[in-house]
ModelCIF file with pLDDT and N, C-alpha, C, O atoms, coordinates in Angstrom:
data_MODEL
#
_entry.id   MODEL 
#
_entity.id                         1 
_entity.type                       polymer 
_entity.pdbx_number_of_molecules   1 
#
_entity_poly.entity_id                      1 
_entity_poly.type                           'polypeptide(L)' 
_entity_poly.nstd_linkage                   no 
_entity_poly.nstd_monomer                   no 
_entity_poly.pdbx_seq_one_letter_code       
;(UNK)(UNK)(UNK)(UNK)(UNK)(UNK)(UNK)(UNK)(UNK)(UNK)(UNK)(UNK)(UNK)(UNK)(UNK)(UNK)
(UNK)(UNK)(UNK)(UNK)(UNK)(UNK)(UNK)(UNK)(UNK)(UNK)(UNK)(UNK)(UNK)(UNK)(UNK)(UNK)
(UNK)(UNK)(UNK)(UNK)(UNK)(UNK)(UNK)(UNK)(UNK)(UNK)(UNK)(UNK)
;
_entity_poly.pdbx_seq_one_letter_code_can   XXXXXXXXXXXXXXXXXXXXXXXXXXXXXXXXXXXXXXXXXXXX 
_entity_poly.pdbx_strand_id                 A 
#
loop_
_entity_poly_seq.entity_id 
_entity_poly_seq.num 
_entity_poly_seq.mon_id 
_entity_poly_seq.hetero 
1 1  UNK n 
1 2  UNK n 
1 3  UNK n 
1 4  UNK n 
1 5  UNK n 
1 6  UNK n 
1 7  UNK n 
1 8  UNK n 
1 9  UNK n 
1 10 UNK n 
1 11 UNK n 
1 12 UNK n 
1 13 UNK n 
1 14 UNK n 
1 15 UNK n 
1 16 UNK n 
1 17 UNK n 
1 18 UNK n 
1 19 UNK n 
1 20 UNK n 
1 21 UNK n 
1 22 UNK n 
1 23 UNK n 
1 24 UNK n 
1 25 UNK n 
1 26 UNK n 
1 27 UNK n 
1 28 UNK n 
1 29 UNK n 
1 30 UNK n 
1 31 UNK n 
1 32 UNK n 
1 33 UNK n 
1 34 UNK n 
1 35 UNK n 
1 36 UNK n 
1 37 UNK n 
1 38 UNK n 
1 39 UNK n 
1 40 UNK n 
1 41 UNK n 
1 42 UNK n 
1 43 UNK n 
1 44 UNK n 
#
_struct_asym.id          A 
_struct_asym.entity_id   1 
#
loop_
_ma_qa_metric.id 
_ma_qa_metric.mode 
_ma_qa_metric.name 
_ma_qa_metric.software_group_id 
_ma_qa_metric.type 
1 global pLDDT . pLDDT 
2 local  pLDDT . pLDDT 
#
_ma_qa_metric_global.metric_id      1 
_ma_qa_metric_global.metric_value   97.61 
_ma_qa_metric_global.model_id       1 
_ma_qa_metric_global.ordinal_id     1 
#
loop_
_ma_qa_metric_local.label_asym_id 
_ma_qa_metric_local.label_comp_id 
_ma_qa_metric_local.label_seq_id 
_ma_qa_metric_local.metric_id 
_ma_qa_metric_local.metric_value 
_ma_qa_metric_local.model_id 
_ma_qa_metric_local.ordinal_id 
A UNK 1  2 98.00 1 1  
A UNK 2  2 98.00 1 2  
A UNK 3  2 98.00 1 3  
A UNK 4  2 97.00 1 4  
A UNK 5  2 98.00 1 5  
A UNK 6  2 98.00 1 6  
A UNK 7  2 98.00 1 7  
A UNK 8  2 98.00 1 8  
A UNK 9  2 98.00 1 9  
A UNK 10 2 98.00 1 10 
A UNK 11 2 98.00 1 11 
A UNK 12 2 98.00 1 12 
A UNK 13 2 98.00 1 13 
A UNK 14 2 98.00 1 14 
A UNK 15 2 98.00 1 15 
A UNK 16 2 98.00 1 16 
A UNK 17 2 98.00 1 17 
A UNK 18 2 98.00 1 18 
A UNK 19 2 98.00 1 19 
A UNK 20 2 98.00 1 20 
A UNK 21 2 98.00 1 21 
A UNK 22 2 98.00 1 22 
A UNK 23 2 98.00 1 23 
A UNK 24 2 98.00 1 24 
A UNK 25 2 98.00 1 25 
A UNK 26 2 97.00 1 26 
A UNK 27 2 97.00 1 27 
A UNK 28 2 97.00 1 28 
A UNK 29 2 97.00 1 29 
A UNK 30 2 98.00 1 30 
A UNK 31 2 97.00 1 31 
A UNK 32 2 98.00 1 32 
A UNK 33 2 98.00 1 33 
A UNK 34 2 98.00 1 34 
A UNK 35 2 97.00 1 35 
A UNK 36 2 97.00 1 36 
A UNK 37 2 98.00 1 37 
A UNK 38 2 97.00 1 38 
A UNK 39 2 97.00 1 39 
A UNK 40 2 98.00 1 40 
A UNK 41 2 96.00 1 41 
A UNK 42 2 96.00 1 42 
A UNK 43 2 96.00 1 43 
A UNK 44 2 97.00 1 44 
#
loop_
_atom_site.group_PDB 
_atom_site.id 
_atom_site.type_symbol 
_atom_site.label_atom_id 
_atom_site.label_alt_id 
_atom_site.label_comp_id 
_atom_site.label_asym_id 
_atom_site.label_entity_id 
_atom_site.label_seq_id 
_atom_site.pdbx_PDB_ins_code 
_atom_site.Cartn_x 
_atom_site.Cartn_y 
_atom_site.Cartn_z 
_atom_site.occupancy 
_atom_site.B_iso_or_equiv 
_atom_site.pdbx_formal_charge 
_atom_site.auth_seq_id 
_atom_site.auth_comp_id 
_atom_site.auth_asym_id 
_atom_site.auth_atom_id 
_atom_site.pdbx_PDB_model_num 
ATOM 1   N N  . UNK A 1 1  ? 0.839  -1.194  0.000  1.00 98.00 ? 1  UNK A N  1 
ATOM 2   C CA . UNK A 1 1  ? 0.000  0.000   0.000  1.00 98.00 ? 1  UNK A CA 1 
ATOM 3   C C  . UNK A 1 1  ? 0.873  1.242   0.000  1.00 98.00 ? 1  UNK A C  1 
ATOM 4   O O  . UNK A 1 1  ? 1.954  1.222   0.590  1.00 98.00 ? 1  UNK A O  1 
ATOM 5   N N  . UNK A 1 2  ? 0.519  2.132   -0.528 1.00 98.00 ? 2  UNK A N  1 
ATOM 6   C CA . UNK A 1 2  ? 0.849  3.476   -0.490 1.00 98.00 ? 2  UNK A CA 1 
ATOM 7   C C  . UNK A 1 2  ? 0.098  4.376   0.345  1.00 98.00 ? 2  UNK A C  1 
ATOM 8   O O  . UNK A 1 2  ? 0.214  5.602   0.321  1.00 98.00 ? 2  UNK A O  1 
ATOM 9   N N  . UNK A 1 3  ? -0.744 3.659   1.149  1.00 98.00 ? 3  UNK A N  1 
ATOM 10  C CA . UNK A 1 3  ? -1.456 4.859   2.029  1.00 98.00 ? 3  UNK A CA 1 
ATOM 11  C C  . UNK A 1 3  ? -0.990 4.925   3.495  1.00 98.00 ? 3  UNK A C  1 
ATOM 12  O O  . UNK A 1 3  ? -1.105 3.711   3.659  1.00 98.00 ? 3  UNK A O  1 
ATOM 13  N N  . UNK A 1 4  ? -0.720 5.195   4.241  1.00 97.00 ? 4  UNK A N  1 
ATOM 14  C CA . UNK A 1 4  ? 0.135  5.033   5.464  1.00 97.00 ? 4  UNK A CA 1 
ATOM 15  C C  . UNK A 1 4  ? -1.365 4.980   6.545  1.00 97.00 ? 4  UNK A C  1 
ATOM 16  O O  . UNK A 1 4  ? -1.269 4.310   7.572  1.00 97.00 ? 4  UNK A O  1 
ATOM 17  N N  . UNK A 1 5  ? -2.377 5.532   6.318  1.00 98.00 ? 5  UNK A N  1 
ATOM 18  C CA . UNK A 1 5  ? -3.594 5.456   7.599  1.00 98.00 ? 5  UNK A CA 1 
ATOM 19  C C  . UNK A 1 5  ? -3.903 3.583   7.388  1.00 98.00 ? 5  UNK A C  1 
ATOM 20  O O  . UNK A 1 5  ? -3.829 2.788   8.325  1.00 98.00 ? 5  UNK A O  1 
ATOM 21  N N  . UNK A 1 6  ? -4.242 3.210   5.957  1.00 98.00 ? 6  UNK A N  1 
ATOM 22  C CA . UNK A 1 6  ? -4.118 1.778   5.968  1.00 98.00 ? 6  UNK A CA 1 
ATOM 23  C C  . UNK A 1 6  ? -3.064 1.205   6.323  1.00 98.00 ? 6  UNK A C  1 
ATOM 24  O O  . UNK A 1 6  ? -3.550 0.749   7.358  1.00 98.00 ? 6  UNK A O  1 
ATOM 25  N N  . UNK A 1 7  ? -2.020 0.836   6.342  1.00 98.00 ? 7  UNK A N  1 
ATOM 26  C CA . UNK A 1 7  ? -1.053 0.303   6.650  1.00 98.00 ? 7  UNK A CA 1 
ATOM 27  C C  . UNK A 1 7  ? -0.847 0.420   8.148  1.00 98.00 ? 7  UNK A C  1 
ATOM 28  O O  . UNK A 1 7  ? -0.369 -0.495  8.819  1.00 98.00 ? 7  UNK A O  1 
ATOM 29  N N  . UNK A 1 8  ? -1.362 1.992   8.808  1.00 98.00 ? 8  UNK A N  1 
ATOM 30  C CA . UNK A 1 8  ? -0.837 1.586   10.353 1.00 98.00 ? 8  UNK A CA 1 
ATOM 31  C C  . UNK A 1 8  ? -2.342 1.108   10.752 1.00 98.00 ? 8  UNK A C  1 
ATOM 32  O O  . UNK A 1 8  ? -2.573 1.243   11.953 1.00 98.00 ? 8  UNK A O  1 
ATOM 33  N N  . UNK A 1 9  ? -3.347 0.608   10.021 1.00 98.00 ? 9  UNK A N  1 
ATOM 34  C CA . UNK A 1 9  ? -4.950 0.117   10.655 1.00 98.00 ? 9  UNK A CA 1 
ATOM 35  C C  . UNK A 1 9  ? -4.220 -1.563  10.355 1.00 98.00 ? 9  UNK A C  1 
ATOM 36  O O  . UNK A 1 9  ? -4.810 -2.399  11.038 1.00 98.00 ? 9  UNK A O  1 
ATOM 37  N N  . UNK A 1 10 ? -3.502 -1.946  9.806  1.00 98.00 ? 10 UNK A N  1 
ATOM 38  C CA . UNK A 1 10 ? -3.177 -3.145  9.909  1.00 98.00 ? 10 UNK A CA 1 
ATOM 39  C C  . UNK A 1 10 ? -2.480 -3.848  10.964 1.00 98.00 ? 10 UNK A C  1 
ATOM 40  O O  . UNK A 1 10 ? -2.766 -4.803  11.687 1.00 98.00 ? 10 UNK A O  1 
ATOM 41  N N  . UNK A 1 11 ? -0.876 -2.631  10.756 1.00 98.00 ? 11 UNK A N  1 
ATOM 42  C CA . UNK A 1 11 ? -0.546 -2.923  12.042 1.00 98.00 ? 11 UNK A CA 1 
ATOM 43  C C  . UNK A 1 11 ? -1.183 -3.049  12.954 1.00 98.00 ? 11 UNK A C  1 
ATOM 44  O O  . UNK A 1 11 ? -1.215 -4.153  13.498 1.00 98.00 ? 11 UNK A O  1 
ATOM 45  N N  . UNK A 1 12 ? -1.882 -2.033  13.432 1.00 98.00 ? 12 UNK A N  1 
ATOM 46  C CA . UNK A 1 12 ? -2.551 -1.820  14.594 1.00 98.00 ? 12 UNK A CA 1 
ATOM 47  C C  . UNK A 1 12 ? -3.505 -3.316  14.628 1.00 98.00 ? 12 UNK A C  1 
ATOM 48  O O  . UNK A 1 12 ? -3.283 -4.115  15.537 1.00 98.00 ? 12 UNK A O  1 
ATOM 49  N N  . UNK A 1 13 ? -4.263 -3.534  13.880 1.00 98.00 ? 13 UNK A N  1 
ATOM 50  C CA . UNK A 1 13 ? -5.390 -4.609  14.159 1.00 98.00 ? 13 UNK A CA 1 
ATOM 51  C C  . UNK A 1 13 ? -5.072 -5.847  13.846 1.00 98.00 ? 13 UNK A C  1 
ATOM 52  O O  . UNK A 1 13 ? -5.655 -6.800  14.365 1.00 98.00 ? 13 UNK A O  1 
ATOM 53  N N  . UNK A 1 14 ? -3.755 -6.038  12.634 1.00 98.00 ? 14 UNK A N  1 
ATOM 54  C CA . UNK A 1 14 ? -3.890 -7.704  12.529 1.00 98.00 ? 14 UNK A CA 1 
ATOM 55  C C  . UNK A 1 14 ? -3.163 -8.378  13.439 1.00 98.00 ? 14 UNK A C  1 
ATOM 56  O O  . UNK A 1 14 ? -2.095 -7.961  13.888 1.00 98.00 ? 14 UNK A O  1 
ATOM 57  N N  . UNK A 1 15 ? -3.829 -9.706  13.831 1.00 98.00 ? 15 UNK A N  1 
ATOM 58  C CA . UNK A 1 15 ? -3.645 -10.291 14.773 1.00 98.00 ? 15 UNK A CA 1 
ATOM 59  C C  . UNK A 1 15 ? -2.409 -10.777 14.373 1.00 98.00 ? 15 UNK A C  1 
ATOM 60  O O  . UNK A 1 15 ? -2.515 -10.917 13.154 1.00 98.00 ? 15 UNK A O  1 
ATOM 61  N N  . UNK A 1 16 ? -1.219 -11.136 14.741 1.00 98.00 ? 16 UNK A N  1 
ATOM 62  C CA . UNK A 1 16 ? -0.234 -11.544 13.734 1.00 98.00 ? 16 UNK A CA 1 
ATOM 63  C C  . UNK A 1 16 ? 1.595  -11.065 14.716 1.00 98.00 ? 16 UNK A C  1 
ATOM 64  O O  . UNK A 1 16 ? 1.614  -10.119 15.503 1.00 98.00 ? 16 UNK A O  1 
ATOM 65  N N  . UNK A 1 17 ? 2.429  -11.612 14.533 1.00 98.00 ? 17 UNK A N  1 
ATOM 66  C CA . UNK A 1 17 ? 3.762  -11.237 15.632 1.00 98.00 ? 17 UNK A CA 1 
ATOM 67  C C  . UNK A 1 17 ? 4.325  -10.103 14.693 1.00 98.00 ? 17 UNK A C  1 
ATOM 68  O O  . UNK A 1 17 ? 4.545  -8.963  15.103 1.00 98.00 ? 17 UNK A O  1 
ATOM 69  N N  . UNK A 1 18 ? 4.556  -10.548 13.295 1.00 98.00 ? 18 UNK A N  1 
ATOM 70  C CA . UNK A 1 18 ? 4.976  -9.066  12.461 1.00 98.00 ? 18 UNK A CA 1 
ATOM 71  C C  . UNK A 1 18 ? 3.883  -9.027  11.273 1.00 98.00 ? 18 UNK A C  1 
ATOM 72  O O  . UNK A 1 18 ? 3.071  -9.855  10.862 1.00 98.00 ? 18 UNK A O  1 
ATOM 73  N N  . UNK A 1 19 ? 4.309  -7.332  10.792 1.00 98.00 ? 19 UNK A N  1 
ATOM 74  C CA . UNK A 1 19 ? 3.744  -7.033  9.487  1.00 98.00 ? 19 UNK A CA 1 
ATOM 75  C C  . UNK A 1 19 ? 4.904  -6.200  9.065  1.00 98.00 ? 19 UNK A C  1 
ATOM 76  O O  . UNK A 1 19 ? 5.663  -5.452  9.682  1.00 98.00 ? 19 UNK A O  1 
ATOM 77  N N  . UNK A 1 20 ? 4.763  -6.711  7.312  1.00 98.00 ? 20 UNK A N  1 
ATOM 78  C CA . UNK A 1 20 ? 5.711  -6.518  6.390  1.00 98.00 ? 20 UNK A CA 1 
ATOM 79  C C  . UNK A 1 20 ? 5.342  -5.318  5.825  1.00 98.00 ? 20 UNK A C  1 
ATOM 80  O O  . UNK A 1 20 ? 4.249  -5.391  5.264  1.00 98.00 ? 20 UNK A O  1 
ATOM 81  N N  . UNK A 1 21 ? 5.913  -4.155  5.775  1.00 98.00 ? 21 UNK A N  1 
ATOM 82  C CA . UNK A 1 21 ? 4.683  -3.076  4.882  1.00 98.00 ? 21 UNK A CA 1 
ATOM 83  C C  . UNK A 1 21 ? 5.651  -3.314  3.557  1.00 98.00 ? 21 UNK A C  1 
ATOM 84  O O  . UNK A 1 21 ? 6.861  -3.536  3.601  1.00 98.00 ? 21 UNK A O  1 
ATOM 85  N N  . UNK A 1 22 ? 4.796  -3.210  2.320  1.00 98.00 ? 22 UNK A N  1 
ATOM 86  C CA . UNK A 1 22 ? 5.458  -3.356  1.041  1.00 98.00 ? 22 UNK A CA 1 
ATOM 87  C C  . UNK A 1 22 ? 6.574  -4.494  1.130  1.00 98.00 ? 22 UNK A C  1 
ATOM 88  O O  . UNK A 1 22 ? 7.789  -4.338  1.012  1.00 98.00 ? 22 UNK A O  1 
ATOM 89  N N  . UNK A 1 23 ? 5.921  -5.589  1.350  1.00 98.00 ? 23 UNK A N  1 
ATOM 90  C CA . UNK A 1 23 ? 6.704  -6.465  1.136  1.00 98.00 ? 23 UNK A CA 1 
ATOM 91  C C  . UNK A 1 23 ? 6.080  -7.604  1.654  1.00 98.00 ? 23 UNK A C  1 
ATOM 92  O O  . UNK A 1 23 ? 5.187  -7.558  2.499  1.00 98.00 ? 23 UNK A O  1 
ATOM 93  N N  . UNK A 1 24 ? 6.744  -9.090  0.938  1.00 98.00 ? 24 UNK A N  1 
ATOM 94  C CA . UNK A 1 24 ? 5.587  -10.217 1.844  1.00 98.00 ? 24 UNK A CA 1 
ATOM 95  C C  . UNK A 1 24 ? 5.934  -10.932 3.234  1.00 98.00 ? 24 UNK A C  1 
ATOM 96  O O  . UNK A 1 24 ? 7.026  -10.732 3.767  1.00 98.00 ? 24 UNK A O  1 
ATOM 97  N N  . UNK A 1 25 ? 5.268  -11.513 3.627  1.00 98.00 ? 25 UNK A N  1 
ATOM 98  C CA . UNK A 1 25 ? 5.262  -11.892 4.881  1.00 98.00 ? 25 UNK A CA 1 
ATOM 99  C C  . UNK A 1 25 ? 6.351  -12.970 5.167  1.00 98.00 ? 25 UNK A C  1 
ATOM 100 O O  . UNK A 1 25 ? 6.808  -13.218 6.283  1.00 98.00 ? 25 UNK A O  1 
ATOM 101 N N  . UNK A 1 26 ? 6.811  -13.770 3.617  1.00 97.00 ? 26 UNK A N  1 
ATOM 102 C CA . UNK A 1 26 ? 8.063  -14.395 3.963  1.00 97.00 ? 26 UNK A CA 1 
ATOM 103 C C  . UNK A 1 26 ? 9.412  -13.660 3.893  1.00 97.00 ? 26 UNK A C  1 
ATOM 104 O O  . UNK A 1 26 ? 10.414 -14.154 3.378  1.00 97.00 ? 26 UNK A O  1 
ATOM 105 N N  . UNK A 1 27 ? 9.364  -12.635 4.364  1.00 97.00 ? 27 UNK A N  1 
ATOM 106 C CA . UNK A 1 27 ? 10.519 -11.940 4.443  1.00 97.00 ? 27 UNK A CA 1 
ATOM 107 C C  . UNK A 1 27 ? 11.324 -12.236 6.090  1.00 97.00 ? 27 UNK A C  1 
ATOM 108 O O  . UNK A 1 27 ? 10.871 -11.635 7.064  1.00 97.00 ? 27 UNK A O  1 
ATOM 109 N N  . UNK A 1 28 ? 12.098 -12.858 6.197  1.00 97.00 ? 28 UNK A N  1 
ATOM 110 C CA . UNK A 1 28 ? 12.554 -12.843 7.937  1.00 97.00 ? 28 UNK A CA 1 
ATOM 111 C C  . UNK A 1 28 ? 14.492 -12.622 7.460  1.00 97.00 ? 28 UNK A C  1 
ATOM 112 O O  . UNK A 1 28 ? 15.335 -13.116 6.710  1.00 97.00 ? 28 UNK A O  1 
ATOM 113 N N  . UNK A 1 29 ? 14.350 -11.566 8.482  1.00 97.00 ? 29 UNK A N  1 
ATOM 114 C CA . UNK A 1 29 ? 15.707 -11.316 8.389  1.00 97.00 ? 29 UNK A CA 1 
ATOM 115 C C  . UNK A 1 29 ? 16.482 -12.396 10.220 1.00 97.00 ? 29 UNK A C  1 
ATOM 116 O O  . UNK A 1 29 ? 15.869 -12.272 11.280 1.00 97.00 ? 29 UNK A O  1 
ATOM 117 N N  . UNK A 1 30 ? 17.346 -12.989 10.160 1.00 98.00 ? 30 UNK A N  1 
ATOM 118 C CA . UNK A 1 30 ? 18.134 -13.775 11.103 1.00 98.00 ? 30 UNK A CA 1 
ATOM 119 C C  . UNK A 1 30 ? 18.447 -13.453 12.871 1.00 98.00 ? 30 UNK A C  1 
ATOM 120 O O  . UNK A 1 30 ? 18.734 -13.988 13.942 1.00 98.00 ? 30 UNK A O  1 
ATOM 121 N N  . UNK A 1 31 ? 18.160 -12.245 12.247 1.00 97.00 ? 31 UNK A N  1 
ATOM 122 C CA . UNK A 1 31 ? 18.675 -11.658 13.609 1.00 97.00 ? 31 UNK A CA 1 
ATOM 123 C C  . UNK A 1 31 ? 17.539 -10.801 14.368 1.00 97.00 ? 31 UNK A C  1 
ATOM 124 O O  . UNK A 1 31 ? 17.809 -10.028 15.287 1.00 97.00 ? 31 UNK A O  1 
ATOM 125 N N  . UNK A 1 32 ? 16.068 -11.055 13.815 1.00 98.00 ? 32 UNK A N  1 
ATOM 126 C CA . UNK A 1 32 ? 14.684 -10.451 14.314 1.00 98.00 ? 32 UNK A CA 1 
ATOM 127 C C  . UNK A 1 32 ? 14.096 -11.068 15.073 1.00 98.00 ? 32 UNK A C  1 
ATOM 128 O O  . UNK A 1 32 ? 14.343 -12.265 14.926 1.00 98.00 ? 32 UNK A O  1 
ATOM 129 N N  . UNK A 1 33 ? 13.028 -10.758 16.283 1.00 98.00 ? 33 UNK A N  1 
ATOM 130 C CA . UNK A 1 33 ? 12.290 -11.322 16.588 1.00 98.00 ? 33 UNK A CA 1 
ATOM 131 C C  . UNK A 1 33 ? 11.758 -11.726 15.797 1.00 98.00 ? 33 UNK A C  1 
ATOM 132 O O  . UNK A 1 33 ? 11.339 -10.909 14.976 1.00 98.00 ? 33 UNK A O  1 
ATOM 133 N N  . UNK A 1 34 ? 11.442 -13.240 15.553 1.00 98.00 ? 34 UNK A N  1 
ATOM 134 C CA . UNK A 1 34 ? 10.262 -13.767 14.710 1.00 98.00 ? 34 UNK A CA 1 
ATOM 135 C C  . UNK A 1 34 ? 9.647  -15.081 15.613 1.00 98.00 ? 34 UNK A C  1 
ATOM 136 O O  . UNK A 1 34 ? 10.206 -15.973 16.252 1.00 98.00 ? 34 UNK A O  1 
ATOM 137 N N  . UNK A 1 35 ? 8.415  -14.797 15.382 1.00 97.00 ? 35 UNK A N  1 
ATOM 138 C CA . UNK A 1 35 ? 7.474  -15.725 16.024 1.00 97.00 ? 35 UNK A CA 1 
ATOM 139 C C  . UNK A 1 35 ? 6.073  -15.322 15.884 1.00 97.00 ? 35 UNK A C  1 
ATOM 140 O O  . UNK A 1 35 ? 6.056  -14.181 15.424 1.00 97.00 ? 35 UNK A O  1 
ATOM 141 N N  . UNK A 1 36 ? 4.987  -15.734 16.068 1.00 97.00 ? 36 UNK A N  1 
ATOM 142 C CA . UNK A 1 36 ? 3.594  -15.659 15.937 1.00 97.00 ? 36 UNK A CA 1 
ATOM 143 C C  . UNK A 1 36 ? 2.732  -15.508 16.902 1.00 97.00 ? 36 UNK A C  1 
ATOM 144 O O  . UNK A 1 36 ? 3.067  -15.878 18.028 1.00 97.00 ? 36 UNK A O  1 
ATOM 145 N N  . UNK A 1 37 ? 1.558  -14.989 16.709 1.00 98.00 ? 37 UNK A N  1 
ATOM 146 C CA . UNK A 1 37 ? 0.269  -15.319 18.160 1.00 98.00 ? 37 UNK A CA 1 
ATOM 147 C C  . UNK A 1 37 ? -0.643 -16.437 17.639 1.00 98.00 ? 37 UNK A C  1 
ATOM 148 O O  . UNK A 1 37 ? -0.792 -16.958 16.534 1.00 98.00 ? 37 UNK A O  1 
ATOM 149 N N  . UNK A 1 38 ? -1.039 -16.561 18.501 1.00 97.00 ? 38 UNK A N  1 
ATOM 150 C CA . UNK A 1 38 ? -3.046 -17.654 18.603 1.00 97.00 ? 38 UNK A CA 1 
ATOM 151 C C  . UNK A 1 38 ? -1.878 -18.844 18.178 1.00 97.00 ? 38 UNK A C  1 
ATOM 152 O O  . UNK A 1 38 ? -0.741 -18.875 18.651 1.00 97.00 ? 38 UNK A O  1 
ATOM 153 N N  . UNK A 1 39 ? -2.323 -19.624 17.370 1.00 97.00 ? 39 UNK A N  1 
ATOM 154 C CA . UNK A 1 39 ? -2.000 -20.897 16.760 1.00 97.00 ? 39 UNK A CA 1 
ATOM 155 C C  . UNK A 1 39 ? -0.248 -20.917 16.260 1.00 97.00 ? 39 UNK A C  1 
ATOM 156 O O  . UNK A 1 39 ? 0.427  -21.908 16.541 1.00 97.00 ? 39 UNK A O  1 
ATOM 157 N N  . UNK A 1 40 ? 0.105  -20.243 15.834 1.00 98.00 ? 40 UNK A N  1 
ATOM 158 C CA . UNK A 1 40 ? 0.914  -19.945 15.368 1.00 98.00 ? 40 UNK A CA 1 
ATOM 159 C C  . UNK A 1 40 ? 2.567  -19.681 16.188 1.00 98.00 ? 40 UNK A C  1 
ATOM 160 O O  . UNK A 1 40 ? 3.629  -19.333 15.672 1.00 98.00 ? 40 UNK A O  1 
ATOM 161 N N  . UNK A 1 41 ? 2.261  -19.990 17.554 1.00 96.00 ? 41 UNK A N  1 
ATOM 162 C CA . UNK A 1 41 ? 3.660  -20.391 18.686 1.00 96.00 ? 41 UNK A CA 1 
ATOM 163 C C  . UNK A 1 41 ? 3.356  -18.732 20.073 1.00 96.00 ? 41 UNK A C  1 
ATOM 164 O O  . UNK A 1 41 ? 2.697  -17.732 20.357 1.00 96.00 ? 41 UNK A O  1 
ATOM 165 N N  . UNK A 1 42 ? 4.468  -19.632 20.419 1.00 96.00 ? 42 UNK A N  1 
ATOM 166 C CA . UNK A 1 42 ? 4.757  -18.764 21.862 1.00 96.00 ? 42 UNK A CA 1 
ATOM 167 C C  . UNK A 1 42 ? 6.300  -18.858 22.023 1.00 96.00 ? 42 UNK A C  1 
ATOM 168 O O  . UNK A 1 42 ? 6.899  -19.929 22.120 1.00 96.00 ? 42 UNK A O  1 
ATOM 169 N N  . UNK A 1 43 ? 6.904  -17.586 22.043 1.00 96.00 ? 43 UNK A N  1 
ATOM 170 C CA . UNK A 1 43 ? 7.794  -16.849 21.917 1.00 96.00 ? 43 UNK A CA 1 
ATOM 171 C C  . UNK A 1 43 ? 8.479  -16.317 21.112 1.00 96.00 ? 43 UNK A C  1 
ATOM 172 O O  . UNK A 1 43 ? 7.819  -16.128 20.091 1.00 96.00 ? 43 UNK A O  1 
ATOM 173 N N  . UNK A 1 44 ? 9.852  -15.834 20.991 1.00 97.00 ? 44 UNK A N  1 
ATOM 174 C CA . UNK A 1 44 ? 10.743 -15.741 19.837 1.00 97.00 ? 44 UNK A CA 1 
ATOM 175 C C  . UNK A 1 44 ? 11.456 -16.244 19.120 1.00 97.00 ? 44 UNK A C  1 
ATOM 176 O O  . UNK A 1 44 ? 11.987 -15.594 18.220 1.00 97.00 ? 44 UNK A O  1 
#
């Protein structure tokens, strides 16, 4: 997206450990927190 009020209503609301803006969700850089909520794990 190019709109920044959408993009921080995502952040803000999706349920989810990260969001990628302009870019996809398989992006993980090595040295980030990465991990998930609900189903998806517990911790980093």
């Amino acid at each position: 997206t190019n709109d920044l009020k959408n993009a921080w209503k995502v952040i803000e609301n999706a349920d989810v450990g990260g969001v990628i803006i302009n870019d996809i969700p398989t992006f993980r850089a090595d040295n980030m927190p990465y991990g998930g909520v609900k189903g998806s794990g517990i911790g980093r």
